[in-house]
N, C-alpha and C. Protein backbone atom coordinates (compact mmCIF):
# COMPACT_ATOMS: atom_id res chain seq x y z
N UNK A 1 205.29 157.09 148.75
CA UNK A 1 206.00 157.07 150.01
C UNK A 1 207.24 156.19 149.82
N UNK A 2 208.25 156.90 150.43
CA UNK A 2 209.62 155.87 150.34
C UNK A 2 210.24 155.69 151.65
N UNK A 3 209.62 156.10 152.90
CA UNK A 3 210.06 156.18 153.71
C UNK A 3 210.08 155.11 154.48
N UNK A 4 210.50 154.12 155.17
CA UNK A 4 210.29 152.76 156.13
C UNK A 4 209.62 153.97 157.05
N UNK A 5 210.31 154.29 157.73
CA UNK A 5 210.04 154.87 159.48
C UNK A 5 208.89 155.80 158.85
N UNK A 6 208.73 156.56 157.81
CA UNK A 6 207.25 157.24 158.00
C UNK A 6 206.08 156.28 157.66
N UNK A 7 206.44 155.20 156.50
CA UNK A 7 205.09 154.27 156.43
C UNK A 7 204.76 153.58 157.82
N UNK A 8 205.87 153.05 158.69
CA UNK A 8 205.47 152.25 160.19
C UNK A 8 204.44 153.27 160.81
N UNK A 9 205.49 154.64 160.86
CA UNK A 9 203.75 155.35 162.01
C UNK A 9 202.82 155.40 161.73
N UNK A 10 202.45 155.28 160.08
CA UNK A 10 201.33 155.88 158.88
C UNK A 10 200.51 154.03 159.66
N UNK A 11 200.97 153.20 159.63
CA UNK A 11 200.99 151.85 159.83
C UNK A 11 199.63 151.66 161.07
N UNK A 12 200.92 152.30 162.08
CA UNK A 12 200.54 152.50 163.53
C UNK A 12 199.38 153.16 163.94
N UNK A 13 199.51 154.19 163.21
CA UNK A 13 197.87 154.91 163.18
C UNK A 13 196.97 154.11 162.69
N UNK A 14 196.70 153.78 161.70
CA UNK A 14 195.71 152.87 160.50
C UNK A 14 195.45 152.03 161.86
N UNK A 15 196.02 151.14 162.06
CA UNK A 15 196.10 150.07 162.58
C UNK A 15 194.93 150.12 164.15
N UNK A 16 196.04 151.20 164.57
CA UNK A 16 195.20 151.84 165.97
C UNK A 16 193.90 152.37 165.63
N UNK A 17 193.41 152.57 164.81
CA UNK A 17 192.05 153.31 164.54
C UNK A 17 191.51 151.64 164.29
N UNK A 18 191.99 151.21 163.28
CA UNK A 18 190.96 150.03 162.92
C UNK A 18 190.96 149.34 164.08
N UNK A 19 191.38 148.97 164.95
CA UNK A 19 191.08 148.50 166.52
C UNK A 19 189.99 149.21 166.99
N UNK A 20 190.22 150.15 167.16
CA UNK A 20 188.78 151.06 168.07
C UNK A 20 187.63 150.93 167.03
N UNK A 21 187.98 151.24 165.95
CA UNK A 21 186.53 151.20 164.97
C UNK A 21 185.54 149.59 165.33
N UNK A 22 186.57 148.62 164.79
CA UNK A 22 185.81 147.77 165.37
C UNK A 22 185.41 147.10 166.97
N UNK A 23 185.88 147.47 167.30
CA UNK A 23 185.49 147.68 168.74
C UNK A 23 184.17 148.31 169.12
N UNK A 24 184.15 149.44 168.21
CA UNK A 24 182.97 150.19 168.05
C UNK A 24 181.70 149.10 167.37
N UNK A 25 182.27 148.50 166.25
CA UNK A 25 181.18 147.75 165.89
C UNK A 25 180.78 146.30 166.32
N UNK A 26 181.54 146.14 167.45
CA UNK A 26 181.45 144.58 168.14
C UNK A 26 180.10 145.24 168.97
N UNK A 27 180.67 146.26 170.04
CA UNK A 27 179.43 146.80 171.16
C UNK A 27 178.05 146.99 170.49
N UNK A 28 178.32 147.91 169.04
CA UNK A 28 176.87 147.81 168.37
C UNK A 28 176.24 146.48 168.13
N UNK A 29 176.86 145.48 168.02
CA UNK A 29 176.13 144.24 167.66
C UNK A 29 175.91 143.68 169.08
N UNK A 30 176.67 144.12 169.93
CA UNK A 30 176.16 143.68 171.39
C UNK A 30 174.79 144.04 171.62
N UNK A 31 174.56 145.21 171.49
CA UNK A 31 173.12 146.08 171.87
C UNK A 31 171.94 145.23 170.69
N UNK A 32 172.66 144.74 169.46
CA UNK A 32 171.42 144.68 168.41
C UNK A 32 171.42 142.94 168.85
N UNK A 33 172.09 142.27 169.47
CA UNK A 33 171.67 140.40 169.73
C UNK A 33 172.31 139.39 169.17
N UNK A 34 173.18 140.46 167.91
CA UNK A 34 174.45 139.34 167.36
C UNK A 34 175.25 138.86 167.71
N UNK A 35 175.36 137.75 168.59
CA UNK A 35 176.78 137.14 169.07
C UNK A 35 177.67 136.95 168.39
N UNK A 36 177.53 136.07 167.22
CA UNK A 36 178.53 135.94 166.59
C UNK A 36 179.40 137.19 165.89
N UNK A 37 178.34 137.55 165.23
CA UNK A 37 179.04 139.40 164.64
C UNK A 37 179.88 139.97 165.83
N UNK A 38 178.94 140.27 166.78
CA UNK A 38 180.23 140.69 168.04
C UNK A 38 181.33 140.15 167.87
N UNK A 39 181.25 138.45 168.25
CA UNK A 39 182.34 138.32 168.24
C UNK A 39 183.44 137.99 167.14
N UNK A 40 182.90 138.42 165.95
CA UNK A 40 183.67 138.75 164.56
C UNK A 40 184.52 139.31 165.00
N UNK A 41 183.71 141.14 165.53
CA UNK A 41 184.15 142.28 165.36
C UNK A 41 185.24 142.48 166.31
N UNK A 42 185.29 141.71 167.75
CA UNK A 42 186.06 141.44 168.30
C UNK A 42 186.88 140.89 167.71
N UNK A 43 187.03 139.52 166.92
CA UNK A 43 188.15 139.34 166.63
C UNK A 43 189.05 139.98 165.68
N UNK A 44 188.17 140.99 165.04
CA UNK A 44 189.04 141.78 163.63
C UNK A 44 189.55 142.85 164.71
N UNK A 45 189.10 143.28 165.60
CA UNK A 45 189.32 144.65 166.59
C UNK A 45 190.89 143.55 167.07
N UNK A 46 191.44 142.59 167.23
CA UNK A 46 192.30 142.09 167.87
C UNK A 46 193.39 141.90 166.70
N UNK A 47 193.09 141.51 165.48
CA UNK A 47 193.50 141.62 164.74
C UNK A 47 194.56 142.63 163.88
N UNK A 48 193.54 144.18 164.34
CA UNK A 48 193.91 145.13 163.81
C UNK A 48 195.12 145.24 165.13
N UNK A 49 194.73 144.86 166.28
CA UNK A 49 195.81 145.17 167.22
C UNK A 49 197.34 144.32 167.08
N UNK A 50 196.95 143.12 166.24
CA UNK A 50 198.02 142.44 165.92
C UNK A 50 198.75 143.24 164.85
N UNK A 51 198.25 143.55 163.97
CA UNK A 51 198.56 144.71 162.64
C UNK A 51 199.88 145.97 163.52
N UNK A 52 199.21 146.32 164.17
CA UNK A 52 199.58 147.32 165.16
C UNK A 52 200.82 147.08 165.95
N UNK A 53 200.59 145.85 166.25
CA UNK A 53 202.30 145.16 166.98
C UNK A 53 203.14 145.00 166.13
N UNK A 54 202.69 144.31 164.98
CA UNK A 54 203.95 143.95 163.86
C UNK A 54 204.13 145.42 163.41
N UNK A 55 203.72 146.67 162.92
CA UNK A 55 204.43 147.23 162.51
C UNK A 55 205.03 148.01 163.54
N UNK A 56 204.82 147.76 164.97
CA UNK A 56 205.77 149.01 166.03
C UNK A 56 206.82 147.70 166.19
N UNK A 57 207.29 146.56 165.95
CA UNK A 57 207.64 145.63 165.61
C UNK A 57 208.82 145.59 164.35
N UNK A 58 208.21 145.82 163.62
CA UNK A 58 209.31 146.33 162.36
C UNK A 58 209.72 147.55 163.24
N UNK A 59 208.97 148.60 163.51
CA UNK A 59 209.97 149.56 163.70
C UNK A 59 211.59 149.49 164.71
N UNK A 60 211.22 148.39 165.34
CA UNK A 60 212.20 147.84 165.90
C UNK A 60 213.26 149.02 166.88
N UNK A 61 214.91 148.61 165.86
CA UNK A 61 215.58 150.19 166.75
C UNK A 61 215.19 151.16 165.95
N UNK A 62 214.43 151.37 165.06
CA UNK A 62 213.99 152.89 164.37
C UNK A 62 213.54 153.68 164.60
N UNK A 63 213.69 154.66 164.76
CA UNK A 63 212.69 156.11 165.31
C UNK A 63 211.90 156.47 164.55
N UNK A 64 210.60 155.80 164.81
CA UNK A 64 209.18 156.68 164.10
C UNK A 64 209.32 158.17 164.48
N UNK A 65 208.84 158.90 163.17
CA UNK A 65 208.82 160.65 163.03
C UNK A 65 206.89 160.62 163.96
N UNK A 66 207.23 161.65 164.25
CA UNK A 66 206.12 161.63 165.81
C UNK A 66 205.53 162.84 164.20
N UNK A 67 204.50 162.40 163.60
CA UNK A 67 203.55 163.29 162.86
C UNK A 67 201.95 164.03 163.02
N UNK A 68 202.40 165.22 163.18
CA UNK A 68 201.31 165.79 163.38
C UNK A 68 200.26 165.14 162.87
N UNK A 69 199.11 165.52 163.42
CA UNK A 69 197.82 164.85 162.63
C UNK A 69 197.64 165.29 161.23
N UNK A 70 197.49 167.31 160.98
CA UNK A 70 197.44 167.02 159.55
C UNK A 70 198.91 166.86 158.63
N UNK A 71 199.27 166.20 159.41
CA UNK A 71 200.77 165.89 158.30
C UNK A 71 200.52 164.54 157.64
N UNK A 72 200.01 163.48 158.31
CA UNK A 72 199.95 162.13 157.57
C UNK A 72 198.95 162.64 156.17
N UNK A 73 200.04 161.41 155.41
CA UNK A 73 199.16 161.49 153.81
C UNK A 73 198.67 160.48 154.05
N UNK A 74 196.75 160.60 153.91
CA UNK A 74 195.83 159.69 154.44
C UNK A 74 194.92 159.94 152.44
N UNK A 75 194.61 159.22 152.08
CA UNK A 75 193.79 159.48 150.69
C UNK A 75 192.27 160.04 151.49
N UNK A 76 192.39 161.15 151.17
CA UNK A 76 190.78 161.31 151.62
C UNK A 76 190.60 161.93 153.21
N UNK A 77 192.28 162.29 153.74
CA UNK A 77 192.78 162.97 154.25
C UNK A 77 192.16 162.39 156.11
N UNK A 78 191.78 161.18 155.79
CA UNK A 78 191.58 160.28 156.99
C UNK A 78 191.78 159.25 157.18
N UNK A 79 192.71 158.35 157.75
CA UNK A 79 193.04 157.03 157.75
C UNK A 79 192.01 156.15 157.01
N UNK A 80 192.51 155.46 156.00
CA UNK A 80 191.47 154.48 155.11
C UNK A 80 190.34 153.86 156.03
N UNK A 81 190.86 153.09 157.24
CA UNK A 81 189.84 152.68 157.64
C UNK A 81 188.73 153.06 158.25
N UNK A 82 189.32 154.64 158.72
CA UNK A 82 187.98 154.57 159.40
C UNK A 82 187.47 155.88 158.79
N UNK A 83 187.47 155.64 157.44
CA UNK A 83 186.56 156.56 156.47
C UNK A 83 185.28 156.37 156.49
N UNK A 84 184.23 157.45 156.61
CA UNK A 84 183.09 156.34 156.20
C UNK A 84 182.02 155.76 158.09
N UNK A 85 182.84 155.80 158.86
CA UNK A 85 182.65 155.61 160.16
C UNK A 85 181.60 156.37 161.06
N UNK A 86 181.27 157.00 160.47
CA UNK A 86 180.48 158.27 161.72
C UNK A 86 178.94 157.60 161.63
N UNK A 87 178.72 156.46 160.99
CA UNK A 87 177.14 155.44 161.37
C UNK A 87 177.30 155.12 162.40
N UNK A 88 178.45 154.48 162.84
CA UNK A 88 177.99 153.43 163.80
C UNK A 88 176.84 154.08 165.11
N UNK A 89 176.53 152.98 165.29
CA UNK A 89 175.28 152.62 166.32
C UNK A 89 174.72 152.09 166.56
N UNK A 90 174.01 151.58 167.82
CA UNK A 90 173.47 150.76 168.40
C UNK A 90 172.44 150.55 167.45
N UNK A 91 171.55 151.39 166.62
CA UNK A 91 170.47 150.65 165.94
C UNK A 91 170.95 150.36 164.28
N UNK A 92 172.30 150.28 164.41
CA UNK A 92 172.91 149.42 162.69
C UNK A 92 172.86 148.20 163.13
N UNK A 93 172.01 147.26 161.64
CA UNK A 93 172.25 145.93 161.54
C UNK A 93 173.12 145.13 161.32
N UNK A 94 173.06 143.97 161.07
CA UNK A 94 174.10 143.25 161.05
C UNK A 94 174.51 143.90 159.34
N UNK A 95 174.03 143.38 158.32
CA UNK A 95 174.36 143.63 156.94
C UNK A 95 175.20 145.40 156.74
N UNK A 96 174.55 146.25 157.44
CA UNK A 96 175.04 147.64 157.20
C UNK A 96 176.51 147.46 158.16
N UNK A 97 176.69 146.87 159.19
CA UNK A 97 178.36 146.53 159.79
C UNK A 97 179.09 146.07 159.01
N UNK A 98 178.33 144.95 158.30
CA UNK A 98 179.28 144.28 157.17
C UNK A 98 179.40 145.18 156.25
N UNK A 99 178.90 145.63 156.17
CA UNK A 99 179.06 146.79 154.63
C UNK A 99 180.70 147.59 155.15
N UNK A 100 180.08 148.42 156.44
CA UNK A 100 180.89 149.32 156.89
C UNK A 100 182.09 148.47 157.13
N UNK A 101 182.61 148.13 157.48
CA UNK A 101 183.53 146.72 157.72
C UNK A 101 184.24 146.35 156.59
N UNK A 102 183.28 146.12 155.81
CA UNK A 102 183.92 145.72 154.25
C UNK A 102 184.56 147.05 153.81
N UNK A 103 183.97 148.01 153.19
CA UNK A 103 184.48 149.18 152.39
C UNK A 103 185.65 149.65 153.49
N UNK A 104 185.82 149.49 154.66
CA UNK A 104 187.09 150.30 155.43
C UNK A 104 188.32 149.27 154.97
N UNK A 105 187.56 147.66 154.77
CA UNK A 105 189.31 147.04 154.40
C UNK A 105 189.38 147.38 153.68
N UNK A 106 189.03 147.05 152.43
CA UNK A 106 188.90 147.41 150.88
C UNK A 106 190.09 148.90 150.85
N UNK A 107 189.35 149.67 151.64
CA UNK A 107 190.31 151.19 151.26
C UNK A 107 191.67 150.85 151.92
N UNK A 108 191.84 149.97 153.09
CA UNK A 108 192.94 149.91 154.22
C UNK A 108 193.87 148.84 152.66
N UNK A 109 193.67 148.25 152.31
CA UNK A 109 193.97 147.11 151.05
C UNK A 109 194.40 148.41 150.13
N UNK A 110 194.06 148.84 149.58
CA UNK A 110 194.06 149.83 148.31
C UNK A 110 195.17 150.43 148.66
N UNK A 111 195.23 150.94 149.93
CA UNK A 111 196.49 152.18 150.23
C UNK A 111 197.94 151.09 150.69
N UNK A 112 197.45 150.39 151.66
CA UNK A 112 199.05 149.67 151.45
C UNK A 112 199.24 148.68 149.89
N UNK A 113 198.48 148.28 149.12
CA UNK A 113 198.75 148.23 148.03
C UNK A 113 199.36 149.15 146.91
N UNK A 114 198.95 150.45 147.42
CA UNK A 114 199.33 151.69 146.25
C UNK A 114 200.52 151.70 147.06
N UNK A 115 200.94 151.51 148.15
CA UNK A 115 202.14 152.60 148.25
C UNK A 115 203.21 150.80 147.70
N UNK A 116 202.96 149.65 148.30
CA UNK A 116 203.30 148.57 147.30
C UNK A 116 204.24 148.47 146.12
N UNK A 117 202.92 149.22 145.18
CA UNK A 117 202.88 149.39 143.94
C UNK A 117 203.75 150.49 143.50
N UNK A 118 203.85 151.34 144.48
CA UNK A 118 204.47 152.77 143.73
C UNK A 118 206.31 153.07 144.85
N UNK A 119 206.31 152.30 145.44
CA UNK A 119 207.55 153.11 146.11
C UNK A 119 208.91 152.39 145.35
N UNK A 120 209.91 153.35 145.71
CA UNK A 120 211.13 152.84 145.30
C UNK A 120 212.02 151.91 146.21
N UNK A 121 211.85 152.20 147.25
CA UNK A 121 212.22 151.28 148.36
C UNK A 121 211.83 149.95 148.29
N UNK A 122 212.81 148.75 148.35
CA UNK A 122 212.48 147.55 148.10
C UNK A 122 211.84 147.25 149.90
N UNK A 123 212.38 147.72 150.64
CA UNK A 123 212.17 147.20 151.82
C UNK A 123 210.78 147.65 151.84
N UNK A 124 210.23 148.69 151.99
CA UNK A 124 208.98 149.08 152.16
C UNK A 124 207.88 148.59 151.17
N UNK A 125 208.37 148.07 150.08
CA UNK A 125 207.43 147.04 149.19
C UNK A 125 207.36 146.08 149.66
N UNK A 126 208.03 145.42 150.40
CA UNK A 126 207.97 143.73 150.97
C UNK A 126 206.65 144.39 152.17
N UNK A 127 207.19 144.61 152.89
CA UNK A 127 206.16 145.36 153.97
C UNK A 127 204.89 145.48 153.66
N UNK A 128 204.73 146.40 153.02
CA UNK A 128 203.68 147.27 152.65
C UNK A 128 203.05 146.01 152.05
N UNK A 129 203.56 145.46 150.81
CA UNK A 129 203.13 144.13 150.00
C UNK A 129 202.80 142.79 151.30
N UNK A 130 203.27 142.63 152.79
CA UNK A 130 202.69 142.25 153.46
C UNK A 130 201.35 142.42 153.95
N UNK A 131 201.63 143.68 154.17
CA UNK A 131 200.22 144.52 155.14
C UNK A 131 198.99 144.27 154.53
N UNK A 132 199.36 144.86 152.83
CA UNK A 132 197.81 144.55 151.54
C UNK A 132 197.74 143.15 151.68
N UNK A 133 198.30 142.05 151.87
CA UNK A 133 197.89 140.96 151.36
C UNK A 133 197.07 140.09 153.02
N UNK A 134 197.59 141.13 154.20
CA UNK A 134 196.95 140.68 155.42
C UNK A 134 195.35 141.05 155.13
N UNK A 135 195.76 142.38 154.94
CA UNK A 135 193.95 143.11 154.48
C UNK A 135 193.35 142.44 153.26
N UNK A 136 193.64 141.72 152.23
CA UNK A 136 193.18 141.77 151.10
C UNK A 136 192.72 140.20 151.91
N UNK A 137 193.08 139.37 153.10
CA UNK A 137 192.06 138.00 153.76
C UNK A 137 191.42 138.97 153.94
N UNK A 138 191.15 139.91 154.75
CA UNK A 138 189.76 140.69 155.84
C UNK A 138 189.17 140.88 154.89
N UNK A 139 189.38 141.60 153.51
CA UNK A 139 188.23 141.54 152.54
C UNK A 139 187.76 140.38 152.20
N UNK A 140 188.33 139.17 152.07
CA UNK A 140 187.75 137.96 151.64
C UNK A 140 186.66 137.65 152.59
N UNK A 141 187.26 137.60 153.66
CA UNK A 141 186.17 136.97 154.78
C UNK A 141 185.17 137.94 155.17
N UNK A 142 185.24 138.71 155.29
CA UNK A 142 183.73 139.70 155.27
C UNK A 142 183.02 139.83 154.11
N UNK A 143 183.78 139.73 152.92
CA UNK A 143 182.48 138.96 151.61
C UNK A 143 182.13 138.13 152.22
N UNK A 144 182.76 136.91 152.45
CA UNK A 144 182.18 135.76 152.85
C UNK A 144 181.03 136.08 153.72
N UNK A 145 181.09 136.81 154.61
CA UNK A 145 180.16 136.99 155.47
C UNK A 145 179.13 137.58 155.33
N UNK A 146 179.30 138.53 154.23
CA UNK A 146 177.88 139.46 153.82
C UNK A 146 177.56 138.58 152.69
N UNK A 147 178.26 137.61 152.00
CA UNK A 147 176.81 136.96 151.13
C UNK A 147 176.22 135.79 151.68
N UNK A 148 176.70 135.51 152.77
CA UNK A 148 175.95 134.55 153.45
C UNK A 148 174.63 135.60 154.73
N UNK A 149 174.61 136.75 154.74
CA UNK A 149 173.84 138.10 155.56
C UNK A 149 172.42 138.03 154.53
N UNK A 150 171.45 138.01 155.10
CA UNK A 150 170.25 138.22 154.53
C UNK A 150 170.09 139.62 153.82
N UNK A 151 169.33 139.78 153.17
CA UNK A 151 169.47 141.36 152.42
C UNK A 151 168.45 142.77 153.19
């Protein structure tokens, strides 16, 4: 990708999904008694919404390209994060959230890292090289959190 204005919407989407996803997995830990996990998941669900401001943020005076759904290049042809997603539920534990949680940054990390790694655009490497290194804490701290999770 070399595009600023197509990586921001590519951004915007990611971003907007990983909000609802975890959102999704705060309420499941509501139903299962985890406070704290809830309120993890809440705070990564706020997080992702911060993600979400900074890049409609960068987009600034730019006109994001309004992209069909199957037009975004998604690896796996679905936004990284919320690959993998169709568990959630009220009877997932705490350790299987963390799992799910973990592997969606991990992929959300990988893709703004690849495009990082591969574009010609200096501007969209600073960016992009932002975004991976926001996601590449969320992977830290949800290790953190699943090896301190009983097995």
């Amino acid at each position: 990708m070399d595009d600023v204005e197509r990586f921001l919407a590519h951004a915007v989407t990611l971003e907007r999904e990983a909000a609802r996803r975890y959102e999704e997995l705060a309420a499941a830990m509501g139903t299962e008694g985890q406070r704290e996990l809830k309120a993890f998941f809440a705070r990564m669900a706020h997080y992702s919404r911060l993600h979400l401001a900074q890049a409609s943020e960068r987009a600034g005076f730019r006109e994001l390209p309004d992209i069909a759904p199957h037009d975004f290049e998604w690896p796996d042809g679905v936004p990284p994060e919320t690959a993998g997603w169709a568990g959630v539920d009220a009877q997932m534990d705490s350790r299987a959230a963390l799992e799910l949680a973990l592997e969606g940054e991990r992929r959300g990390h990988a893709y703004y890292a690849a495009i990082a790694a591969t574009t010609r655009d200096a501007e969209l490497r600073a960016i992009a090289g932002e975004f991976a290194a926001e996601e590449a804490a969320h992977v830290a701290e949800l290790q953190r959190l699943l090896a301190a999770c009983p097995a």
